[in-house]
Structure formats: C-alpha cells, structure tokens
C-alpha atoms as a PDB file:
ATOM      1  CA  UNK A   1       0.000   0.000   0.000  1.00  0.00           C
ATOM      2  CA  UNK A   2       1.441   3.205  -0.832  1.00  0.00           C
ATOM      3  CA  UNK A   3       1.747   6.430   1.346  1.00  0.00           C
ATOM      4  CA  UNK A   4       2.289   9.085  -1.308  1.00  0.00           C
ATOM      5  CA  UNK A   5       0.830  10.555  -4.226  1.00  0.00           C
ATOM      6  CA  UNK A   6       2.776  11.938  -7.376  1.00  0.00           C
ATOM      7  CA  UNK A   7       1.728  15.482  -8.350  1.00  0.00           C
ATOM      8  CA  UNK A   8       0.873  15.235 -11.741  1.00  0.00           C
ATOM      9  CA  UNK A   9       2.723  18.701 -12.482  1.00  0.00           C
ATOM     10  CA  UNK A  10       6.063  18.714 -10.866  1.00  0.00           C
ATOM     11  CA  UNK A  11       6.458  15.353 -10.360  1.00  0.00           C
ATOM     12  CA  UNK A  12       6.540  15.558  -6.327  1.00  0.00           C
ATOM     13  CA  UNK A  13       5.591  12.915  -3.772  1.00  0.00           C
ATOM     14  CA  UNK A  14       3.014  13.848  -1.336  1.00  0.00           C
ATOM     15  CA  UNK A  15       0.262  12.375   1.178  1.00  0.00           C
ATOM     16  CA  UNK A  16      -2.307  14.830  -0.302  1.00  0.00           C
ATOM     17  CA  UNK A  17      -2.181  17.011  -3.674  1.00  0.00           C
ATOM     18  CA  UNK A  18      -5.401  18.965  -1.881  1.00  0.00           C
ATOM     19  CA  UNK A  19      -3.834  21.513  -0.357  1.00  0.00           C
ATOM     20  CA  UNK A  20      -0.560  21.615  -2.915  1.00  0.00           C
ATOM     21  CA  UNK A  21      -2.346  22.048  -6.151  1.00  0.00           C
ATOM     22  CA  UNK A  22      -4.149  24.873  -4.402  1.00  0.00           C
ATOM     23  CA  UNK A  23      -1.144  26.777  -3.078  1.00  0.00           C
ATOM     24  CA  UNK A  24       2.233  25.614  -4.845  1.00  0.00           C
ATOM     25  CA  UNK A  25       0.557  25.615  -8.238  1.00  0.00           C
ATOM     26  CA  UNK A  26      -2.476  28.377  -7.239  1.00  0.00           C
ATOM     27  CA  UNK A  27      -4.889  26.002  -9.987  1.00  0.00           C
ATOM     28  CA  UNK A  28      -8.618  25.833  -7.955  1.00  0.00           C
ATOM     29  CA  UNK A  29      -9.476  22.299  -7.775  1.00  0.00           C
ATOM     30  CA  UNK A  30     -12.354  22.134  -9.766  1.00  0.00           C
ATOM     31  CA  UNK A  31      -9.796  23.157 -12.885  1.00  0.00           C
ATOM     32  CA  UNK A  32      -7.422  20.698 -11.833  1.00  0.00           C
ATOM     33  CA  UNK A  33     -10.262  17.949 -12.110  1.00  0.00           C
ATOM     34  CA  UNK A  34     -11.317  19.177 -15.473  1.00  0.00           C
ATOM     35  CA  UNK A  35      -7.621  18.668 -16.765  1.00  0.00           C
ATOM     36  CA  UNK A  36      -6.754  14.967 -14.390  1.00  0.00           C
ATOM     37  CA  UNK A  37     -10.158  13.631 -13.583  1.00  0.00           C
ATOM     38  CA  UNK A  38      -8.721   9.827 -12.462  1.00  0.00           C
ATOM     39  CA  UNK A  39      -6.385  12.124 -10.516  1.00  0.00           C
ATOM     40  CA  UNK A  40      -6.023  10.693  -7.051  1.00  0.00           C
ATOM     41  CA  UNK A  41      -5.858  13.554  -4.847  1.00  0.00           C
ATOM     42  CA  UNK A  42      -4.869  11.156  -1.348  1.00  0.00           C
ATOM     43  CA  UNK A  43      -2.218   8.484  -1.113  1.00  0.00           C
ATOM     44  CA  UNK A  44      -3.974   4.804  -0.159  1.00  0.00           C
ATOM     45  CA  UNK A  45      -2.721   4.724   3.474  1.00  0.00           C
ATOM     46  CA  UNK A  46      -4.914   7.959   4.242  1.00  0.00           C
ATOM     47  CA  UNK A  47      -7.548   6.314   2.045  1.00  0.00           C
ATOM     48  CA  UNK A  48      -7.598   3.480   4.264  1.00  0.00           C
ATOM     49  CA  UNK A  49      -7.192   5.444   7.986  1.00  0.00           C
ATOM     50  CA  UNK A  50     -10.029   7.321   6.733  1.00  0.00           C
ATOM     51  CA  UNK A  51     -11.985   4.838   6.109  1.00  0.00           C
ATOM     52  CA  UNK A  52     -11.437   2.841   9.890  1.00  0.00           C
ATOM     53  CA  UNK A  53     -11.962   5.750  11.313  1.00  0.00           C
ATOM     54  CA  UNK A  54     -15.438   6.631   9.766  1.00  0.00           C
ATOM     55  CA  UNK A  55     -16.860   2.976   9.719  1.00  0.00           C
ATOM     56  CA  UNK A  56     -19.480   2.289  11.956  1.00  0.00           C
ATOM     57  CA  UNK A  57     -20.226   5.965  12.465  1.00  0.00           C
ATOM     58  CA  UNK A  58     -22.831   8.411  11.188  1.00  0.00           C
ATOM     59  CA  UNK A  59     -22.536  11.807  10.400  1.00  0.00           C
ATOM     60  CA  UNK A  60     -22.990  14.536  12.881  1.00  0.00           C
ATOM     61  CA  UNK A  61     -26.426  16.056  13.507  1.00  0.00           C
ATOM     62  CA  UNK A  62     -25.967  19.032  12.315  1.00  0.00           C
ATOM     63  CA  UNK A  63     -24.085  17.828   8.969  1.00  0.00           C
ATOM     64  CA  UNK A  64     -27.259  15.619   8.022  1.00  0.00           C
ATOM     65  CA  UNK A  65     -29.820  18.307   9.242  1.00  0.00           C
ATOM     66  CA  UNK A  66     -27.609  20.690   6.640  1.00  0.00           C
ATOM     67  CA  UNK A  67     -27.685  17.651   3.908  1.00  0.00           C
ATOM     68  CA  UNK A  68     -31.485  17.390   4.441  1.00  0.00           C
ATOM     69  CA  UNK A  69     -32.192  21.217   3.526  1.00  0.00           C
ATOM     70  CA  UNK A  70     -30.021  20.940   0.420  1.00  0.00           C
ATOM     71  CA  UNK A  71     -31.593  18.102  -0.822  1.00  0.00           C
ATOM     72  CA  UNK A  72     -35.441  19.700   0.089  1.00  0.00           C
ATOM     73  CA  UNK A  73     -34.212  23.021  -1.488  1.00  0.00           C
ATOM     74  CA  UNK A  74     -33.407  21.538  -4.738  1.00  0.00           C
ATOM     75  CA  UNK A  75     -36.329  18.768  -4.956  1.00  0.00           C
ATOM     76  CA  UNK A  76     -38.775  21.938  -5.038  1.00  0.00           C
ATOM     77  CA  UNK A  77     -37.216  23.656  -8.037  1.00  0.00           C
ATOM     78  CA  UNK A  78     -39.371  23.954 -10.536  1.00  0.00           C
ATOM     79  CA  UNK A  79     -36.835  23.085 -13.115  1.00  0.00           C
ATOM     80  CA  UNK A  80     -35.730  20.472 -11.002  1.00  0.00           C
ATOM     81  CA  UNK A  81     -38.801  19.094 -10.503  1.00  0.00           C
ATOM     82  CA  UNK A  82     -39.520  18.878 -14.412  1.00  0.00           C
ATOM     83  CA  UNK A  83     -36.698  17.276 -15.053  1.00  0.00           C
ATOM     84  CA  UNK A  84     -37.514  14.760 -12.696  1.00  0.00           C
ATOM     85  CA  UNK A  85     -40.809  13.989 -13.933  1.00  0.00           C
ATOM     86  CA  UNK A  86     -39.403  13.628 -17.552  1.00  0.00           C
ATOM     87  CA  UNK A  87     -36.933  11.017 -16.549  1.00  0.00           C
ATOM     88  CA  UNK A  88     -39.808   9.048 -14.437  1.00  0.00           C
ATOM     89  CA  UNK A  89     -41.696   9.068 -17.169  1.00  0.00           C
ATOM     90  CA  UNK A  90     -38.766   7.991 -19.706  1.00  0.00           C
ATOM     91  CA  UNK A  91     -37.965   5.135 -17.620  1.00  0.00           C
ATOM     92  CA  UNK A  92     -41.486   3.701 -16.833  1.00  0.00           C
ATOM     93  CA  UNK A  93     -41.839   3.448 -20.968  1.00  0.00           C
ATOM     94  CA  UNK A  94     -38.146   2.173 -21.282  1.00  0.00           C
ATOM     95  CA  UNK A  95     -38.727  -0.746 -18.139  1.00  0.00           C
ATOM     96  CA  UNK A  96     -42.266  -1.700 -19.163  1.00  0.00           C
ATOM     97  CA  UNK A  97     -42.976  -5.341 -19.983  1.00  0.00           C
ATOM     98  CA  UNK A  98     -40.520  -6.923 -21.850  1.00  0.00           C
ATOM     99  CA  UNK A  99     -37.998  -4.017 -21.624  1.00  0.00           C
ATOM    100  CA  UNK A 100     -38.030  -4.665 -17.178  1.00  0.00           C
ATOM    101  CA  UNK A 101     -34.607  -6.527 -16.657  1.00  0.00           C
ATOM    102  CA  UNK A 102     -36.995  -8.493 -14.387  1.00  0.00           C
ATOM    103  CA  UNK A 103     -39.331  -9.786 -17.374  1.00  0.00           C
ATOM    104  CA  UNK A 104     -40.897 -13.151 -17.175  1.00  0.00           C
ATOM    105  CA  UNK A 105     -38.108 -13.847 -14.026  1.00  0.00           C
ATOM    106  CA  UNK A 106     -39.525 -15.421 -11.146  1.00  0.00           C
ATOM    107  CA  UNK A 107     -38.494 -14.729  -7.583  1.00  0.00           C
ATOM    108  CA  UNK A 108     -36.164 -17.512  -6.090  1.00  0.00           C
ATOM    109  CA  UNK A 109     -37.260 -19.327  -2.863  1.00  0.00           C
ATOM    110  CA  UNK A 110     -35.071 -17.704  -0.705  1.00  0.00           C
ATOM    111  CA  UNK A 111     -36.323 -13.785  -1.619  1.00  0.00           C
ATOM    112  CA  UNK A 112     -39.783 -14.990  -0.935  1.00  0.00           C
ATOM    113  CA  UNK A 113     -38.786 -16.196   2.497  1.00  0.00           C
ATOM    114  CA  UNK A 114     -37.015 -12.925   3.265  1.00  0.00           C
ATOM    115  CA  UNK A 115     -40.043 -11.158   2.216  1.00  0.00           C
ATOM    116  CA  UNK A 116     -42.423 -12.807   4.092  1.00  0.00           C
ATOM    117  CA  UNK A 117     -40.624 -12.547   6.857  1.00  0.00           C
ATOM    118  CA  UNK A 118     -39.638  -8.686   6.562  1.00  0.00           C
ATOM    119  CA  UNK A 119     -43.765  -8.374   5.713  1.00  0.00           C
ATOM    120  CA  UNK A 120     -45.415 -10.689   8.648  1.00  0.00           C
ATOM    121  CA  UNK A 121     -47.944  -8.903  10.977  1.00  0.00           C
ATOM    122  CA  UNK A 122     -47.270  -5.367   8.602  1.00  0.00           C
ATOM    123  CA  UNK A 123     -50.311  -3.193   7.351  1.00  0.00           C
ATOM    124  CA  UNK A 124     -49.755  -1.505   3.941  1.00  0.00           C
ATOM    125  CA  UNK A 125     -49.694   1.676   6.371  1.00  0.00           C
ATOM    126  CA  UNK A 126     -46.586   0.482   7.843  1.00  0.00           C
ATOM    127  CA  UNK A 127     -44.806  -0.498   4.774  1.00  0.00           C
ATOM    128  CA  UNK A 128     -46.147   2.104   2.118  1.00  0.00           C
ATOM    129  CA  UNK A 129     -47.469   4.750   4.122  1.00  0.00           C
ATOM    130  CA  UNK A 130     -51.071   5.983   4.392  1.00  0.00           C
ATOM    131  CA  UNK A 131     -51.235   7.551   1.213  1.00  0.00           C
ATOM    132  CA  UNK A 132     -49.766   5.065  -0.774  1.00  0.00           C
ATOM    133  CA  UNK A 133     -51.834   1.968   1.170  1.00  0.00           C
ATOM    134  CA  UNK A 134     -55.183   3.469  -0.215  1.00  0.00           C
ATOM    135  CA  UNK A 135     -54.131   3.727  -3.375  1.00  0.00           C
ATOM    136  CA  UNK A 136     -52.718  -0.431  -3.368  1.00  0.00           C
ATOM    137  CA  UNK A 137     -55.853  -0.897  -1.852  1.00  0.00           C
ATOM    138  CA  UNK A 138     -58.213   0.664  -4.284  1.00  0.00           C
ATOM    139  CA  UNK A 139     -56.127  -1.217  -7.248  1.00  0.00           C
ATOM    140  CA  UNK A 140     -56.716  -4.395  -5.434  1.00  0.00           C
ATOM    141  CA  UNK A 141     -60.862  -3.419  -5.172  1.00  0.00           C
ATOM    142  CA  UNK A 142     -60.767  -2.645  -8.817  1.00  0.00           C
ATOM    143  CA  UNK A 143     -58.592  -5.793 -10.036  1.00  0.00           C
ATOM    144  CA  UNK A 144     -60.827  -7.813  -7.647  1.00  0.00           C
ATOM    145  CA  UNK A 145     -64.035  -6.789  -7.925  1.00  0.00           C
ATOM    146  CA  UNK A 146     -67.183  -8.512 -10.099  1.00  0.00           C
ATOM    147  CA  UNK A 147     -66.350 -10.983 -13.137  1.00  0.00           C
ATOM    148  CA  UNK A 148     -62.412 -10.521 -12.076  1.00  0.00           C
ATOM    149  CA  UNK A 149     -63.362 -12.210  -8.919  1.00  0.00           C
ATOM    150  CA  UNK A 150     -62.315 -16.092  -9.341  1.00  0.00           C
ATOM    151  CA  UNK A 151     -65.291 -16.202  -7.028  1.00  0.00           C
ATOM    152  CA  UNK A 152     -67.666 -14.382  -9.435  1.00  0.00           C
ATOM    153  CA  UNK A 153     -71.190 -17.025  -9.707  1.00  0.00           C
ATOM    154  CA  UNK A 154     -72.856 -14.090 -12.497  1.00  0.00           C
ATOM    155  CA  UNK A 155     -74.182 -11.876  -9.698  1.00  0.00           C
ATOM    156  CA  UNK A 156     -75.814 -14.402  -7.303  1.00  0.00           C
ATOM    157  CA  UNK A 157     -74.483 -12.139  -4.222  1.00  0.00           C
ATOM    158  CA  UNK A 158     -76.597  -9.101  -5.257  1.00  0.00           C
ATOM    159  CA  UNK A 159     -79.956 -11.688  -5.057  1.00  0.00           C
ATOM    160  CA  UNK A 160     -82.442 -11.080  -2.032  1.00  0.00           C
ATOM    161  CA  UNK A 161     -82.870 -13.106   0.393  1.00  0.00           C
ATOM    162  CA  UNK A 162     -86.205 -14.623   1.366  1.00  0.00           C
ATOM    163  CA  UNK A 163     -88.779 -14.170   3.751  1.00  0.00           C
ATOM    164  CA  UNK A 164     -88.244 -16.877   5.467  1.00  0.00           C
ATOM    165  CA  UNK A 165     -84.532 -16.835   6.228  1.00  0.00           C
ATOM    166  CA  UNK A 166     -85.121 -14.154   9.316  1.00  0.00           C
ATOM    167  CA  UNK A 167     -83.408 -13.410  12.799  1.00  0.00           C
ATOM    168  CA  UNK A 168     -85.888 -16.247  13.955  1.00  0.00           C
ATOM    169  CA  UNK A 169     -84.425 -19.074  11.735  1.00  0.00           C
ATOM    170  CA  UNK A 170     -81.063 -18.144  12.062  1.00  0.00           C
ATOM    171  CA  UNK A 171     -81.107 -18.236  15.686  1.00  0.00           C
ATOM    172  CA  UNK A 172     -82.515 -21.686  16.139  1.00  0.00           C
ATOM    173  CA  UNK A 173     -79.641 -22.260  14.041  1.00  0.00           C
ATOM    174  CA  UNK A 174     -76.946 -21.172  15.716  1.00  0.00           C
ATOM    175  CA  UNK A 175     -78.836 -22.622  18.644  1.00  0.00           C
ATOM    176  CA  UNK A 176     -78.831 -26.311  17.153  1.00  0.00           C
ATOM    177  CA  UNK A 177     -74.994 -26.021  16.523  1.00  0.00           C
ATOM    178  CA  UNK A 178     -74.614 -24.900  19.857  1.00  0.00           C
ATOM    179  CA  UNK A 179     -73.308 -21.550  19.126  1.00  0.00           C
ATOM    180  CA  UNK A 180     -70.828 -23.184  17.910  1.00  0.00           C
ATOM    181  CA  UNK A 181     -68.691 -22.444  14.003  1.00  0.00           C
ATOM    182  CA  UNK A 182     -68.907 -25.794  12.195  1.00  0.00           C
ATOM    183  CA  UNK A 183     -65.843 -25.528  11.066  1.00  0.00           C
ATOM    184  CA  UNK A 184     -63.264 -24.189  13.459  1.00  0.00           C
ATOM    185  CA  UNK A 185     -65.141 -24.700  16.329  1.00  0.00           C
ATOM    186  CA  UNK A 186     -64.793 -21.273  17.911  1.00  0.00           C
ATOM    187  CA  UNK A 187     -67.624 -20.254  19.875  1.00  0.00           C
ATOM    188  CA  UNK A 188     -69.804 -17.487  19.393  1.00  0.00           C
ATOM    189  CA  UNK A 189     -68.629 -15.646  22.824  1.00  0.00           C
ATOM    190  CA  UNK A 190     -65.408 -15.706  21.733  1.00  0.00           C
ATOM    191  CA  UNK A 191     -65.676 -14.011  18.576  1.00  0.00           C
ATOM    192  CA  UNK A 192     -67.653 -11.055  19.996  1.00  0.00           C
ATOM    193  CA  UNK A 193     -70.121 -10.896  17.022  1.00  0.00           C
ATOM    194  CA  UNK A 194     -73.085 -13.341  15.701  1.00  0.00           C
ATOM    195  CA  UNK A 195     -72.050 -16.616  13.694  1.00  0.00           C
ATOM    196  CA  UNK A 196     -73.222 -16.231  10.224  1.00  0.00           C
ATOM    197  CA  UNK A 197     -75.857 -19.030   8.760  1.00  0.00           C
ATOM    198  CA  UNK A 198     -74.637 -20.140   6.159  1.00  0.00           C
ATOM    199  CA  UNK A 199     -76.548 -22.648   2.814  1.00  0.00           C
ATOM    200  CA  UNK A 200     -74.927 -25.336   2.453  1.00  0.00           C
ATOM    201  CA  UNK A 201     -76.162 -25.903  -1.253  1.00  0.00           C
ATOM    202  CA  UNK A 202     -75.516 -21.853  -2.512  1.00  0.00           C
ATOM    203  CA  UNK A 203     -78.948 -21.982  -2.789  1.00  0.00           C
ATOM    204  CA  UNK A 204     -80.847 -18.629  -0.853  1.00  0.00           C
ATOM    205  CA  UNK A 205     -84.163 -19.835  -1.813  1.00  0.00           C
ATOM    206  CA  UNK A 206     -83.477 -23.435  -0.168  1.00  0.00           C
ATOM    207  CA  UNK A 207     -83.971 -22.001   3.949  1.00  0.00           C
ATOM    208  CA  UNK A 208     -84.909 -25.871   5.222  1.00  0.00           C
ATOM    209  CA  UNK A 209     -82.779 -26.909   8.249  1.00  0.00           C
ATOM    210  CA  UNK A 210     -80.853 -29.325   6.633  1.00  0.00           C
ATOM    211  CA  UNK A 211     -79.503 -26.884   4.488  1.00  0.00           C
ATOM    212  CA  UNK A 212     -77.977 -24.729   7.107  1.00  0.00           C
ATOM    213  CA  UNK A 213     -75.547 -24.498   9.226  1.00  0.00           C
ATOM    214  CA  UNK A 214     -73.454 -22.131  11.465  1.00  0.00           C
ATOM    215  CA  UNK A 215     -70.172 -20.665  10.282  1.00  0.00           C
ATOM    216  CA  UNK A 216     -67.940 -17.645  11.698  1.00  0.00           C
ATOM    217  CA  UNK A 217     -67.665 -15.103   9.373  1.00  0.00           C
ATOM    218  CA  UNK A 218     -64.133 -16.338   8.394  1.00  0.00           C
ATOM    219  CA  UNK A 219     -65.157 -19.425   7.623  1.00  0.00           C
ATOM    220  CA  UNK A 220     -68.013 -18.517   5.962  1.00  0.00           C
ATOM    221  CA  UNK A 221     -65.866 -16.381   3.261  1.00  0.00           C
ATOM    222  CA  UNK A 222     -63.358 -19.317   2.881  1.00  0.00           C
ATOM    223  CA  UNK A 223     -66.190 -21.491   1.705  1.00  0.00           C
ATOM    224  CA  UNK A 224     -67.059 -19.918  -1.207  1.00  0.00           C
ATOM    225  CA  UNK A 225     -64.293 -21.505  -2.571  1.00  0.00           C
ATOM    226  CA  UNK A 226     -64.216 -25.404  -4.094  1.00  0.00           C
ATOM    227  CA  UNK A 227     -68.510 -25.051  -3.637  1.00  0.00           C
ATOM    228  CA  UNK A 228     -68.596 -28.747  -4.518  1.00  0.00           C
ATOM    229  CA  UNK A 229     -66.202 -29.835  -2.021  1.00  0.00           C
ATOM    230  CA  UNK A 230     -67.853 -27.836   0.787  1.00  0.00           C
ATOM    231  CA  UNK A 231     -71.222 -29.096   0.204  1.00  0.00           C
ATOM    232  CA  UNK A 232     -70.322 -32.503   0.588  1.00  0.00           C
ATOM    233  CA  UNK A 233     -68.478 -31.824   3.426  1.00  0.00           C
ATOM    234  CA  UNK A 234     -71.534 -29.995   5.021  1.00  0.00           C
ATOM    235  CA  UNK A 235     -73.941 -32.525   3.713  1.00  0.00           C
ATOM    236  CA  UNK A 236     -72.101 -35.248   5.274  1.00  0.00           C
ATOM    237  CA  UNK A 237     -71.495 -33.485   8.851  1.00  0.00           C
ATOM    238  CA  UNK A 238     -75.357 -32.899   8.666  1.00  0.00           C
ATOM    239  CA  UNK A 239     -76.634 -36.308   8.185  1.00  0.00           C
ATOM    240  CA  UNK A 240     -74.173 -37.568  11.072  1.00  0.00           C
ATOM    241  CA  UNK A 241     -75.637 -34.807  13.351  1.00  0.00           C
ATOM    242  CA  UNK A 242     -79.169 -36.171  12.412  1.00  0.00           C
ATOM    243  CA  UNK A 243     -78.064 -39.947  13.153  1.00  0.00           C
ATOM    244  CA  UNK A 244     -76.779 -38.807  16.517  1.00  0.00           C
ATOM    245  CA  UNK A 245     -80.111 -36.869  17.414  1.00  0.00           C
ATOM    246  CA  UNK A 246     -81.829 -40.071  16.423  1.00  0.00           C
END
C-alpha cells in the first residue's frame, strides 16, 4: 500500500495534492479535475485510515440536518422538478414489460422467504405509508371486484334473500350447533359478534334446516371456494348430526 501521491505537475511525492495544487501551483481544484479527472488527490494509506476511522459511524447532527435542507431546497425547483418527472416518465416506458430486466423472471425461494418474513404482521400503512396503502388498496378493489373475482357465480351475491330466512331461523340455528362455528369450532362468545348461517347448497331460496348451518364469518368467506367440495363436506357433517339426534 502506498503512502504518497505523485503530483501530476512537478512530479513531487506527497500524502495529499489537496492543499498543494491549491497553493504551490495556485490552480482551484475544480480546474485541476477538469484537466486529471482519475487524478487521485490522497495516497492509499490515508484512504484506508479514513476509512477505519469513519466505519461504523454516522454523520454529525448538524451535517445531516444541513444535507437534508439541500436536498429539500433543490427537490422543489421547478426546473428540477420537471426534469424529474421527464426522466420518471422515460424510464417507466423504457422498463415496461418486456424491456423490465426483471421480465418473465420469477423470484427464487429464498427472496420470498425474506419477504415474508420482513412483511409478517405489517399493514400496507406500515410499509407504504397511508397515502400510498389506499391507493394499493383501491387497485386491489378494482382488479378484484365482479367478473375478475375467481369467485364471481354471475351476480348471485346481489340476489335477495327470502322471507323466510329471518333473525328467527337463524337463531334456532346457531342454537342447534350450539353456538358453535362448524368448522373451526370457535364459539360465538369468543368471537364477539353473531355466527353467520350459512346454505350449504348456494342456494338462498333453499332455507330448510338441513340446508344450514353455522359458520364464523371467516369461515363462511373461505367457503365460497371449491362449492362442490364444501357441500359434501356440510352434507355429510349434517346427516351424522341427524343420526346422533336419532
């Protein structure tokens, strides 16, 4: 590792050509760079002590405070600003689809583990901010919502319900399962809210008691996937109720 420098102009060996080019030579710096810019302007041993010395530390309070100001200052020139907004713009056409680096990649195992685990128990508020976790949310609604939905049975959600299936029924429902979810078995007391009632064949016009059954409202959302599936399933823990009774 060296411990001098070699002044491009006279030749001379020095620690620093900072100071030197400055005074011997009376050449500002910023000409001096415009003449030898891959220059060194310390030798590698000051490099180095300068480099222990600030490792491990941050910069003072009152140099990042100053840093912070700068960088606000110029961020709200207009010009600045405009310039910004061009290049944004230029880059979202340049990296979109085929032209993202990232194209058609998938992540490897061990990113998704490190995401999930830098993302468990998070809100979008804590990870995006409030501003930007309405917006992801609103995309998600939109992307989501009506024949999107994988879920999406042409509308059946927006049909009434009939007379029949009241507060009345669905109590002696939840009464008969013993306030109890069918399917996770939390009770009602627990959950600090009503079990829903839910029809075991999809079918709101079908309110007989073998077609429903009690289901917290968790539960009752996970259903509506695999239909077929869950109405044998519910079918099945019926008719063994019914034996039981008997």
């Amino acid at each position: 590792m060296r411990d001098y420098v070699i002044c491009p102009l006279c030749s001379q060996k020095l620690r620093s050509l900072v100071t030197h080019i400055t005074r011997k030579h009376g050449i500002p710096m910023e000409e001096f760079r415009k003449y030898f810019p891959d220059q060194e302007l310390y030798c590698e041993t000051r490099n180095e002590k300068i480099r222990k010395d600030k490792l491990g530390k941050s910069r003072p309070k009152w140099v990042r405070e100053k840093v912070r100001k700068t960088v606000l200052a110029t961020y709200w020139e207009p010009e600045f600003r405009k310039n910004l907004l061009k290049r944004i713009l230029k880059y979202k056409e340049l990296y979109k689809g085929s032209g993202n680096p990232n194209y058609g990649k998938k992540a490897s195992d061990r990113c998704r583990r490190i995401n999930s685990k830098l993302r468990k128990g998070k809100t979008y508020e804590e990870m995006y901010g409030r501003e930007r976790a309405r917006q992801i949310r609103n995309l998600y609604s939109i992307q989501r919502s009506g024949e999107k939905n994988g879920n999406w049975q042409g509308g059946l959600t927006f049909e009434e319900y009939p007379i029949d299936f009241n507060d009345k029924l669905k109590e002696e429902i939840r009464k008969r399962d013993g306030c109890l979810c069918q399917l996770c078995n939390n009770l009602q007391e627990e959950l600090k809210r009503k079990l829903d009632v839910h029809h075991v064949d999809y079918d709101k016009e079908n309110c007989e008691m073998d077609n429903l059954i009690a289901l917290c409202g968790s539960c009752n959302a996970k259903v509506n996937k695999n239909r077929e599936y869950w109405t044998k399933y519910f079918q099945e823990k019926l008719r063994k109720f019914r034996i039981k009774e008997v």
